[in-house]
Protein backbone atom coordinates (compact mmCIF):
# COMPACT_ATOMS: atom_id res chain seq x y z
CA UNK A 1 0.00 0.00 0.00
CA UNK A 2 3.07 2.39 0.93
CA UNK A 3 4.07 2.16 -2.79
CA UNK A 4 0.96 2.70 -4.49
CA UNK A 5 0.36 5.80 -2.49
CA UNK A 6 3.71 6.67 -3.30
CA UNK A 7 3.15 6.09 -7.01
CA UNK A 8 0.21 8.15 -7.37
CA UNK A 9 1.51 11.36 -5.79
CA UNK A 10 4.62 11.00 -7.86
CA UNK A 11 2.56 10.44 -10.69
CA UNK A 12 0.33 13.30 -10.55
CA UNK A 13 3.28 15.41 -9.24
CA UNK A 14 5.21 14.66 -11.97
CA UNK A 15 2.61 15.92 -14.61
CA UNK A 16 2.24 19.15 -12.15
CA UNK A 17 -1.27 18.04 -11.59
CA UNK A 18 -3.47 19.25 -8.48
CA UNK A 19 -5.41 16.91 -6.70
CA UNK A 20 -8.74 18.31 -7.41
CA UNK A 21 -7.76 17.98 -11.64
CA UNK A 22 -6.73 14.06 -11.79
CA UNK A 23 -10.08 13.42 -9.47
CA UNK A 24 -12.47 15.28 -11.80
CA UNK A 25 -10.28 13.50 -14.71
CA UNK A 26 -11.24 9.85 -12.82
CA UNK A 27 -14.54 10.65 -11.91
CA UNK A 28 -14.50 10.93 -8.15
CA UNK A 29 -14.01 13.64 -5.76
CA UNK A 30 -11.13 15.35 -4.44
CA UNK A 31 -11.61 13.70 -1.21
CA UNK A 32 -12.05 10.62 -2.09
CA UNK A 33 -8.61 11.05 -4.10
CA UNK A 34 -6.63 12.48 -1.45
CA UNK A 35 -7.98 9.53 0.60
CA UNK A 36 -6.78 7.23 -2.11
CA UNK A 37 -3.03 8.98 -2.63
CA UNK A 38 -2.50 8.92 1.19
CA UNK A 39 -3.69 5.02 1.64
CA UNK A 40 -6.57 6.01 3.89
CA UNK A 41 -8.58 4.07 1.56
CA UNK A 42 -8.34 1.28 -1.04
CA UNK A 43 -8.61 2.07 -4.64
CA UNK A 44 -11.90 0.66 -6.02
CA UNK A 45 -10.68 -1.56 -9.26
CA UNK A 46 -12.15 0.55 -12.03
CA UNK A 47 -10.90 3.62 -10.45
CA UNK A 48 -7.66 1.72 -10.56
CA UNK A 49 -7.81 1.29 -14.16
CA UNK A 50 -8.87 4.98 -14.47
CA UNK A 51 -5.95 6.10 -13.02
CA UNK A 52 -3.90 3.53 -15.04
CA UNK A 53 -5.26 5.31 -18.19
CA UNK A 54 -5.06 8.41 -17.18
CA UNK A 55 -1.03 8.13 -16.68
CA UNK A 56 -0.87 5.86 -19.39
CA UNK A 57 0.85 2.83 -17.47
CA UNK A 58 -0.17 -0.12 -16.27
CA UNK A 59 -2.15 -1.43 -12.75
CA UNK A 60 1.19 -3.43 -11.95
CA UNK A 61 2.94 -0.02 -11.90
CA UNK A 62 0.51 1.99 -9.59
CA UNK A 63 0.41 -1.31 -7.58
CA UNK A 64 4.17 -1.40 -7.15
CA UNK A 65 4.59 -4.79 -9.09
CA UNK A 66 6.43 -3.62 -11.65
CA UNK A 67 9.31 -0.47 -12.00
CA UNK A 68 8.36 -0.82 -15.78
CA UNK A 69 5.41 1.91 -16.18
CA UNK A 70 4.64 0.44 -19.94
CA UNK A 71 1.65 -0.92 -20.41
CA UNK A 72 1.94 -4.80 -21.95
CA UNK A 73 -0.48 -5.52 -24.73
C-alpha cells in the first residue's frame, strides 16, 4: 500500500497536476482522491484502471509490481 500511495503522488506530481484535476479526470471527488493517494482508503478496481489510463501505465505499476510503467499488450 506504501508504494501505491507513493506512485500516485509522484505520478500526478510529476505531470504538475493538483489533486482536485486528476479526481475530476477519474470521476470521483477530491476527497475521495486524497484519501486514495494517502492510503486512507483502497482504490476501487475501475478507479484503478482509471488512473492507469489516465497516466498511461499499467495497474502493476501503480500497484508497485512492476518499476516498468509500460503498459503490456
Amino acid at each position: 500500500r506504501r508504494i501505491e500511495m507513493y506512485r500516485l503522488k509522484y505520478l500526478r506530481e510529476s505531470e504538475l497536476l493538483t489533486q482536485t484535476q486528476v479526481a475530476n479526470a477519474i470521476y470521483c471527488s477530491q476527497r475521495a482522491y486524497s484519501h486514495y493517494e494517502t492510503g486512507q482508503r483502497d482504490i476501487p478496481t475501475q478507479t484503478l484502471i482509471r488512473l492507469a489510463d489516465f497516466y498511461n501505465v499499467s495497474v502493476d505499476f501503480i500497484l508497485g509490481r512492476t518499476e516498468n510503467p509500460k503498459i503490456n499488450r
